[in-house]
PDB file of N, CA and C in Angstrom:
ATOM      1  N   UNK A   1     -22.489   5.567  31.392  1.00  0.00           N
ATOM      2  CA  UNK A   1     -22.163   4.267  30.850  1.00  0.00           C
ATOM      3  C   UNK A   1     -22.856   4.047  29.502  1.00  0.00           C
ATOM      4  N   UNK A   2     -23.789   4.392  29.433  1.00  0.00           N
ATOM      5  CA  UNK A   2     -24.994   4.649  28.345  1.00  0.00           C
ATOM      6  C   UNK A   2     -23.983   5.186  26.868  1.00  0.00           C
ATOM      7  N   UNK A   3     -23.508   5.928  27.256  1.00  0.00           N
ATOM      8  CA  UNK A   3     -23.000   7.461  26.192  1.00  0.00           C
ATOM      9  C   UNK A   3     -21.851   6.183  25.933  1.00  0.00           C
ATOM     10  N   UNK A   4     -21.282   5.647  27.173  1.00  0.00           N
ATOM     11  CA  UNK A   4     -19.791   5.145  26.492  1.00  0.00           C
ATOM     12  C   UNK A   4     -20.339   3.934  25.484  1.00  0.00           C
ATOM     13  N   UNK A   5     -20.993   2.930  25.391  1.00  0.00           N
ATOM     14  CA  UNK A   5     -21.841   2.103  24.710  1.00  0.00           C
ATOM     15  C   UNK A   5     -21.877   2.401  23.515  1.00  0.00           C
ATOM     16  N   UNK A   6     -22.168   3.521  23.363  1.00  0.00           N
ATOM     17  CA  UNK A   6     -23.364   4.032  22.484  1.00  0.00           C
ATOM     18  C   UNK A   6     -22.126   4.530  21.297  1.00  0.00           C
ATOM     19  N   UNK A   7     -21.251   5.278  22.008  1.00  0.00           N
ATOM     20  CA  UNK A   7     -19.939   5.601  21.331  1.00  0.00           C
ATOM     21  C   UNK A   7     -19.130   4.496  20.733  1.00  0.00           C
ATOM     22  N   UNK A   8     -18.629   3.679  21.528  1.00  0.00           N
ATOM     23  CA  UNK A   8     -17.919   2.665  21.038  1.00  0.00           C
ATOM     24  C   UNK A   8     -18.744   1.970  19.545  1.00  0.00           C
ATOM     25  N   UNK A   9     -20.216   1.604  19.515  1.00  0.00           N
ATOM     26  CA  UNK A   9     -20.618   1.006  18.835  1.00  0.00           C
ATOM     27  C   UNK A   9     -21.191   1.835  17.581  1.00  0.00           C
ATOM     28  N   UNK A  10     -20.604   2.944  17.513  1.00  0.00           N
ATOM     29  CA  UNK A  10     -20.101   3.880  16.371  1.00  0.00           C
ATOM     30  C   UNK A  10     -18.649   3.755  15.701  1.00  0.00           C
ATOM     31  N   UNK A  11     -18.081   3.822  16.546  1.00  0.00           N
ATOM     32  CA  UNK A  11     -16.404   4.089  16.438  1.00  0.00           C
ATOM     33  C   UNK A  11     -16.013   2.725  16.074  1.00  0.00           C
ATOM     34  N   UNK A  12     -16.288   1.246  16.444  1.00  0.00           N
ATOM     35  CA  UNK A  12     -15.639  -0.225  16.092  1.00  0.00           C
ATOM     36  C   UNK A  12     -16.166  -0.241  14.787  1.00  0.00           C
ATOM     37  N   UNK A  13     -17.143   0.082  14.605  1.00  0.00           N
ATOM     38  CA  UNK A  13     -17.393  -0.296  12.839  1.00  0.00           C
ATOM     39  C   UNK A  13     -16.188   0.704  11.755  1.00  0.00           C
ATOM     40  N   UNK A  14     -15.789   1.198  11.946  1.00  0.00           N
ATOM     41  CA  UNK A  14     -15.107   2.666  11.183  1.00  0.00           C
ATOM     42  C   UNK A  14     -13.493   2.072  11.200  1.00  0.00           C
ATOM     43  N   UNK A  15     -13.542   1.604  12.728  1.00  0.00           N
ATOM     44  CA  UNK A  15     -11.895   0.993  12.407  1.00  0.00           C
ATOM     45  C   UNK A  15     -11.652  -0.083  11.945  1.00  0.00           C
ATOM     46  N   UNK A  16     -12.905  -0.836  11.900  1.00  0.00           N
ATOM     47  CA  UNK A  16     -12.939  -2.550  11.360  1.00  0.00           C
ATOM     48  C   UNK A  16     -12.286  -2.704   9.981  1.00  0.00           C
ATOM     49  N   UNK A  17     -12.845  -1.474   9.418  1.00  0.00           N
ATOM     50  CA  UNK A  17     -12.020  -1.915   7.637  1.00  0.00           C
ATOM     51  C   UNK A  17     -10.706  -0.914   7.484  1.00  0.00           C
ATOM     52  N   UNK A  18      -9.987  -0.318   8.602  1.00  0.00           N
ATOM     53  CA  UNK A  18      -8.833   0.043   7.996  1.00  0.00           C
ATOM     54  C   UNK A  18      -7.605  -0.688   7.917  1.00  0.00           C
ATOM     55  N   UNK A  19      -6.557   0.141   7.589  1.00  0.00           N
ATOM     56  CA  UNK A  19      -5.155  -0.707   7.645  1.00  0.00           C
ATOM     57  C   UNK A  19      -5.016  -0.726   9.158  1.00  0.00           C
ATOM     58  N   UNK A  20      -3.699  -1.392   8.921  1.00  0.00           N
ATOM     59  CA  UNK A  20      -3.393  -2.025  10.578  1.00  0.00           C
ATOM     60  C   UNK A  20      -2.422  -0.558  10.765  1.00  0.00           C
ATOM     61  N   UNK A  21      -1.947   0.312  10.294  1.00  0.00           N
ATOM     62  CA  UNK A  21      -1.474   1.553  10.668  1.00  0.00           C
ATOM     63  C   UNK A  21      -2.697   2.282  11.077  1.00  0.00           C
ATOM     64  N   UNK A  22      -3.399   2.394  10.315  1.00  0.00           N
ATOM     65  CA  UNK A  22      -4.690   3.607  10.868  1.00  0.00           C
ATOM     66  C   UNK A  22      -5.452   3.043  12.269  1.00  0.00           C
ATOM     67  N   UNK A  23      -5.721   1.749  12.074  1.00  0.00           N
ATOM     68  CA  UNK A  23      -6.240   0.903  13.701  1.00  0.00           C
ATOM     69  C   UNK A  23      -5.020   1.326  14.545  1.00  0.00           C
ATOM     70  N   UNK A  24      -3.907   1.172  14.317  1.00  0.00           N
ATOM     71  CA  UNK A  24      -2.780   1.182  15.375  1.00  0.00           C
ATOM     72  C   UNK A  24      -3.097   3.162  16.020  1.00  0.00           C
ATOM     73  N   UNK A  25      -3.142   3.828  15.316  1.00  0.00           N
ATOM     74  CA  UNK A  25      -3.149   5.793  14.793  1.00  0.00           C
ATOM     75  C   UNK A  25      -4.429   5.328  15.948  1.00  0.00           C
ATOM     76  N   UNK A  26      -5.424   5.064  15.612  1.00  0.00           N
ATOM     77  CA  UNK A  26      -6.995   5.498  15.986  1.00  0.00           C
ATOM     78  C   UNK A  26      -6.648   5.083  17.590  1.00  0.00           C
ATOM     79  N   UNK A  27      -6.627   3.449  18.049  1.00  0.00           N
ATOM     80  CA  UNK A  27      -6.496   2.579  19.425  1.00  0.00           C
ATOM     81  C   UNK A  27      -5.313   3.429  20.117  1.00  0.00           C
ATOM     82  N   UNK A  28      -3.958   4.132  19.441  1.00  0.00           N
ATOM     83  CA  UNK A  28      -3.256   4.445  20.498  1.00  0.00           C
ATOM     84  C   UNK A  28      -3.550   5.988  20.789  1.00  0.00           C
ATOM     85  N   UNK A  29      -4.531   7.096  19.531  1.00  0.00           N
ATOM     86  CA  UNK A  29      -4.727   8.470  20.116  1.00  0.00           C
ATOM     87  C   UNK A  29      -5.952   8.609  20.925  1.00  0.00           C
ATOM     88  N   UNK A  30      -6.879   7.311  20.784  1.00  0.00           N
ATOM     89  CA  UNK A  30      -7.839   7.063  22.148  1.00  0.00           C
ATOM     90  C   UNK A  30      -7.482   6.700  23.394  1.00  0.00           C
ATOM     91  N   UNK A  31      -6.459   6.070  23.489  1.00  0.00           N
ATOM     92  CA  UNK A  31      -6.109   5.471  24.658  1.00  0.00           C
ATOM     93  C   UNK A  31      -4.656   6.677  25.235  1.00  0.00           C
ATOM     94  N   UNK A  32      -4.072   7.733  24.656  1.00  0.00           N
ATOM     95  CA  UNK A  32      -3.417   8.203  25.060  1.00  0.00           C
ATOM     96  C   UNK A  32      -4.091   9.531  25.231  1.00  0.00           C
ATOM     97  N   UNK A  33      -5.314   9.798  24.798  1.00  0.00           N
ATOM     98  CA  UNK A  33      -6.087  11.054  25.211  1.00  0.00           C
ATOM     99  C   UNK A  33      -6.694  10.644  26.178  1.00  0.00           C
ATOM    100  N   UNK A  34      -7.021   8.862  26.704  1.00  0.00           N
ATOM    101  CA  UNK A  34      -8.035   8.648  27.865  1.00  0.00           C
ATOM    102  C   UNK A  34      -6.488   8.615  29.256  1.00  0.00           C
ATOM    103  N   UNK A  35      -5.735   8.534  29.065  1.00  0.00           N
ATOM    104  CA  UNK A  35      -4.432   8.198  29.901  1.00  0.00           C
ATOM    105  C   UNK A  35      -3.951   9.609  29.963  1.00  0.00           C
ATOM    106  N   UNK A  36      -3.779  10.774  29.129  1.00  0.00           N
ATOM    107  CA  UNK A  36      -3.123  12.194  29.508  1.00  0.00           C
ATOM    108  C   UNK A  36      -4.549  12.888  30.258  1.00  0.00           C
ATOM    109  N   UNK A  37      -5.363  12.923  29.542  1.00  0.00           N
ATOM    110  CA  UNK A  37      -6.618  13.400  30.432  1.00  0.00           C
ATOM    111  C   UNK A  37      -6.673  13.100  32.182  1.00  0.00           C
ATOM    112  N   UNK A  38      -7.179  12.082  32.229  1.00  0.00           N
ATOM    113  CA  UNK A  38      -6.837  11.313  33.418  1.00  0.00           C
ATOM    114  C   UNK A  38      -5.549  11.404  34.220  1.00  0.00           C
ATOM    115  N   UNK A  39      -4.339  11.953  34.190  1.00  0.00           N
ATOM    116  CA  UNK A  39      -2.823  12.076  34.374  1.00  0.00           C
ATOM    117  C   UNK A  39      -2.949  13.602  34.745  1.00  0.00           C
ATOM    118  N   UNK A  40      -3.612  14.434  33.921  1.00  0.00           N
ATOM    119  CA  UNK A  40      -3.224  15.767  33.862  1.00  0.00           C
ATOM    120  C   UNK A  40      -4.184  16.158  33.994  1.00  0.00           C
ATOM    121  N   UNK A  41      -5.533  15.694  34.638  1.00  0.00           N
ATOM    122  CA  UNK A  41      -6.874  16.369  34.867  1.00  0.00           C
ATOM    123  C   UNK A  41      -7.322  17.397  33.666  1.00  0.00           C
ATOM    124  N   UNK A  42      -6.934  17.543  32.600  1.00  0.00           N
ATOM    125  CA  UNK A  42      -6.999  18.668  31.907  1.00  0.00           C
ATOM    126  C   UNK A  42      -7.366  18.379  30.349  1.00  0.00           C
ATOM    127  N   UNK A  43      -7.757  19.257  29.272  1.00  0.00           N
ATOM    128  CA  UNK A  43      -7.866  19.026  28.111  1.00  0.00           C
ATOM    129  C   UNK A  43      -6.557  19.007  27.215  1.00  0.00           C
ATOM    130  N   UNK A  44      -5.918  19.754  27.778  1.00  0.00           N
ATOM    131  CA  UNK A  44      -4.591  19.448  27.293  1.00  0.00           C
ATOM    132  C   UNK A  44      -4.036  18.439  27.522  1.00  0.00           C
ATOM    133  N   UNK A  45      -3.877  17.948  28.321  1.00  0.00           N
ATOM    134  CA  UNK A  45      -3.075  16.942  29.153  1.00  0.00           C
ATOM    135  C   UNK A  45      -4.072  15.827  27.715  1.00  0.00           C
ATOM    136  N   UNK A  46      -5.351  15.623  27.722  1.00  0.00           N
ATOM    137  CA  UNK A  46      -5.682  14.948  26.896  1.00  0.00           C
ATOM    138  C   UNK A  46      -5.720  14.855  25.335  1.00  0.00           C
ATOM    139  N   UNK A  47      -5.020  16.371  25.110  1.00  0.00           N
ATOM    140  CA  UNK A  47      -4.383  16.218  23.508  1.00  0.00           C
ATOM    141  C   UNK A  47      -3.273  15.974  23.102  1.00  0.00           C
ATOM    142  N   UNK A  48      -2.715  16.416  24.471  1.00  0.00           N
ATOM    143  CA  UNK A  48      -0.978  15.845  24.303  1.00  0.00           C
ATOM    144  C   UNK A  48      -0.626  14.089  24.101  1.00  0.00           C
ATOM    145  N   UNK A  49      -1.652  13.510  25.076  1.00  0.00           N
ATOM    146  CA  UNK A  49      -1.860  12.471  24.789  1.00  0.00           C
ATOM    147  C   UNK A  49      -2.210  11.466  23.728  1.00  0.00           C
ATOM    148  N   UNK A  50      -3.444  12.470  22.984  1.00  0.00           N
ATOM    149  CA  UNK A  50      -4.034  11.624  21.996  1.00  0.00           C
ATOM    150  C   UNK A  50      -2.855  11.607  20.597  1.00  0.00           C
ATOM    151  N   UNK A  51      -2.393  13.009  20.550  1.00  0.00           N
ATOM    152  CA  UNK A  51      -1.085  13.182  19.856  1.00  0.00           C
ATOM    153  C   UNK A  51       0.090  11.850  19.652  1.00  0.00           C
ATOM    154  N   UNK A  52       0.624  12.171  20.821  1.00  0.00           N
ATOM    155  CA  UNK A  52       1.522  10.965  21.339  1.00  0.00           C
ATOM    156  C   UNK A  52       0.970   9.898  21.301  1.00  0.00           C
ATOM    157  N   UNK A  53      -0.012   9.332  21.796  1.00  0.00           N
ATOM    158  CA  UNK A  53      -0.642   8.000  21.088  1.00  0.00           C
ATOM    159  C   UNK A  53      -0.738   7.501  19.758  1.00  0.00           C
ATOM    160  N   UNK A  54      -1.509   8.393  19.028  1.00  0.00           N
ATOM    161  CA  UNK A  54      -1.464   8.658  17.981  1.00  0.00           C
ATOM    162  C   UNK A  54      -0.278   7.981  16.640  1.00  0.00           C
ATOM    163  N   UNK A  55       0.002   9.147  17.085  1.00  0.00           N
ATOM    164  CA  UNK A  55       2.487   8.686  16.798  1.00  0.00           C
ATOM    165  C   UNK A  55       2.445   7.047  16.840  1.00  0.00           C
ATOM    166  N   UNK A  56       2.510   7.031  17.977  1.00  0.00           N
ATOM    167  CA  UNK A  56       3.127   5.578  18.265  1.00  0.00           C
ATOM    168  C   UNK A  56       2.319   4.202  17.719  1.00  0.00           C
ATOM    169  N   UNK A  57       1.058   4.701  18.195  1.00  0.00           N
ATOM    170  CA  UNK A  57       0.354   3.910  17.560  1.00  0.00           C
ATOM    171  C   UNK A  57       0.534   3.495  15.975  1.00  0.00           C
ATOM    172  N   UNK A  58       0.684   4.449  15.271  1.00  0.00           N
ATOM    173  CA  UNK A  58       1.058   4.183  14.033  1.00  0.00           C
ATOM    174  C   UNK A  58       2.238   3.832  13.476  1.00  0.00           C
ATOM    175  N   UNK A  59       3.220   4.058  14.625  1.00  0.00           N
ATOM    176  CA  UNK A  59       4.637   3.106  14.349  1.00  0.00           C
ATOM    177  C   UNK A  59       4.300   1.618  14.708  1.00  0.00           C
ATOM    178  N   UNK A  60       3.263   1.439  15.511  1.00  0.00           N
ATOM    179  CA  UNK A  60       3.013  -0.025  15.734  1.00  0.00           C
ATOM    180  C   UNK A  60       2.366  -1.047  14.865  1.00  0.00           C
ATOM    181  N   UNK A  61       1.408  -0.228  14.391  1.00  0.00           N
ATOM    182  CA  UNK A  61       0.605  -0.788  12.952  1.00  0.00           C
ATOM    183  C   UNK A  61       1.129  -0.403  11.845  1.00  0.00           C
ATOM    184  N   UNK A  62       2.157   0.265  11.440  1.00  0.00           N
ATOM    185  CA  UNK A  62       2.842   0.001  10.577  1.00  0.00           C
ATOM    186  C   UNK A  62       3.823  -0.987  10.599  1.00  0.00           C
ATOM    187  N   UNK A  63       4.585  -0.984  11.696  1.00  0.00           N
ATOM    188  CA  UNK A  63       5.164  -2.710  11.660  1.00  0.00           C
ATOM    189  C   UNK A  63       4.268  -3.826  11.480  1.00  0.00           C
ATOM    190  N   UNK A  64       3.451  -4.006  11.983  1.00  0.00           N
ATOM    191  CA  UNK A  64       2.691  -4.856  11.658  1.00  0.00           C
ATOM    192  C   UNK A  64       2.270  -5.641  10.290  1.00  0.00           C
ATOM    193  N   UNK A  65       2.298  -4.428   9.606  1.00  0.00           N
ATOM    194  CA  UNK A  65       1.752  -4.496   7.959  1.00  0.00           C
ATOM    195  C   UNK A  65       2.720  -5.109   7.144  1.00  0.00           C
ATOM    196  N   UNK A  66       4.078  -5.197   7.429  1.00  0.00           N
ATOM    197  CA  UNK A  66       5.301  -5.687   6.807  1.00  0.00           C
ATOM    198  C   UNK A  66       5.925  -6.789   7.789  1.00  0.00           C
ATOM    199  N   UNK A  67       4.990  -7.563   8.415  1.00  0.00           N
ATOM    200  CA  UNK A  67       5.650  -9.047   9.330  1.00  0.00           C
ATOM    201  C   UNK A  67       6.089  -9.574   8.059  1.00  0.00           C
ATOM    202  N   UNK A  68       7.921 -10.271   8.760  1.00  0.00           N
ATOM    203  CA  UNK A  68       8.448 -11.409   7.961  1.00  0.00           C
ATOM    204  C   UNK A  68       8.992 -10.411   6.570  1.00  0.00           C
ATOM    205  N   UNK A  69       9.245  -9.167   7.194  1.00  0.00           N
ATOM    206  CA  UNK A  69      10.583  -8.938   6.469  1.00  0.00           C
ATOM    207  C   UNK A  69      11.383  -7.803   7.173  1.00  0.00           C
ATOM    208  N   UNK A  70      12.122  -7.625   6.771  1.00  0.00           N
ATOM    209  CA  UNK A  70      14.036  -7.175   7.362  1.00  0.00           C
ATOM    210  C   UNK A  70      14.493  -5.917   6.142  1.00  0.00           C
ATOM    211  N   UNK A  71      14.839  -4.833   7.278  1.00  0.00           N
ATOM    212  CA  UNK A  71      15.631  -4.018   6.791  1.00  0.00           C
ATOM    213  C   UNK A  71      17.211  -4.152   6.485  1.00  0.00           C
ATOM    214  N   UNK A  72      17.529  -4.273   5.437  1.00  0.00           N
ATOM    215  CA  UNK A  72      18.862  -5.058   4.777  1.00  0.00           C
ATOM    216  C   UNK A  72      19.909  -3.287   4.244  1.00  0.00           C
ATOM    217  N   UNK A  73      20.972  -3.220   5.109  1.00  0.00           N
ATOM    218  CA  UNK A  73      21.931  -2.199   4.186  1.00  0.00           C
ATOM    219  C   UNK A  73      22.763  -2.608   3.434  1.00  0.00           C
ATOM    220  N   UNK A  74      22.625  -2.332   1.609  1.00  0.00           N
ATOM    221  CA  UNK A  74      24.077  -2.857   1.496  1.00  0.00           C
ATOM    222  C   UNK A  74      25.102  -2.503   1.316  1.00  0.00           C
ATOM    223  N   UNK A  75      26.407  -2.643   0.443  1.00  0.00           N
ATOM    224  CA  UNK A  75      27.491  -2.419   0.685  1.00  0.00           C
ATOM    225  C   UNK A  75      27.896  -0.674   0.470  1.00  0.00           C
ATOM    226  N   UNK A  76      26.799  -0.716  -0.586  1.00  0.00           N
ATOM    227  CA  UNK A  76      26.997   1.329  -0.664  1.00  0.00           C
ATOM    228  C   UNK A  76      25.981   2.118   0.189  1.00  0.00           C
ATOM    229  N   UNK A  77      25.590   1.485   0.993  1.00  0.00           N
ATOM    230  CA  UNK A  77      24.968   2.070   2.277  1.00  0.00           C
ATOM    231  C   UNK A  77      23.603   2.463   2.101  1.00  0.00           C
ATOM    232  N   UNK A  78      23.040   1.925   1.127  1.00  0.00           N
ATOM    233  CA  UNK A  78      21.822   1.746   0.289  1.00  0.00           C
ATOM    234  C   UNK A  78      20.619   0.528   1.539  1.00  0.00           C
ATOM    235  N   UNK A  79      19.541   1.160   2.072  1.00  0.00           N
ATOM    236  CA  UNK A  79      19.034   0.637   2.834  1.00  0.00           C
ATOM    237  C   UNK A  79      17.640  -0.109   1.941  1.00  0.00           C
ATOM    238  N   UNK A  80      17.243  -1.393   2.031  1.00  0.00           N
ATOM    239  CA  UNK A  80      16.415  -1.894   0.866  1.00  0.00           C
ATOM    240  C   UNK A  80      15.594  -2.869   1.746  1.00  0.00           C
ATOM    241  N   UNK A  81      14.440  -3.287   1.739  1.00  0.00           N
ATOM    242  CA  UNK A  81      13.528  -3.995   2.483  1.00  0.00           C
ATOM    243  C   UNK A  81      13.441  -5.189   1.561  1.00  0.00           C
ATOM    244  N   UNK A  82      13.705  -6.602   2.595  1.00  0.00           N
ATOM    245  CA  UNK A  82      13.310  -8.028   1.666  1.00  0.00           C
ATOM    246  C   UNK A  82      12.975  -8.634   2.916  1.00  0.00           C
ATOM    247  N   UNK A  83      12.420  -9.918   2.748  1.00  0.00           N
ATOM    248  CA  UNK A  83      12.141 -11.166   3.102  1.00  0.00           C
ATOM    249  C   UNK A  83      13.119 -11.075   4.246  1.00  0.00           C
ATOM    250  N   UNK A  84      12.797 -11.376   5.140  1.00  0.00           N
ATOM    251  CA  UNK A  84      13.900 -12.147   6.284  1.00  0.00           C
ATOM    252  C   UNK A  84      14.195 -13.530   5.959  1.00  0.00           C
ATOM    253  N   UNK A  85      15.429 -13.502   6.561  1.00  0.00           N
ATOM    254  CA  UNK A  85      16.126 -15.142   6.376  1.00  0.00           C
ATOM    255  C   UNK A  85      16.028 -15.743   7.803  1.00  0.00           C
TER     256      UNK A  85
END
């Protein structure tokens, strides 16, 4: 319990000043290496995870970073990011 403490209060300062993609990258390849580990008893099982967390996580905090706007196609099939209506 000691070690986990001790870790965390290394690791929260480091993610405190990034973007909300890299927090999203960091929170989902920790939590998907602590969830494949645990799933698959194995070290693999816990990189496959942190991988896949990873991923997703950073599709999540990258939405994030662009709230309150809309992917718009227009008529020549030209895809352009604005403001939502």
């Amino acid at each position: 319990m000691k070690k986990t403490v001790i870790a965390m209060a290394m690791i929260v300062p480091l993610v405190a000043s990034c973007t909300a993609t890299e927090r999203g990258a960091t929170i989902g390849a920790g939590t998907g290496a602590v969830i494949g580990g645990i799933a698959t008893n194995s070290w693999g099982g816990a990189a496959i995870g942190a991988v896949g967390g990873g991923v997703v996580g950073a599709l999540i905090g990258r939405s994030q970073e662009h709230r309150g706007y809309c992917i718009y196609r227009g008529r020549d099939g030209h895809r352009y990011e604005a403001r939502c209506r």
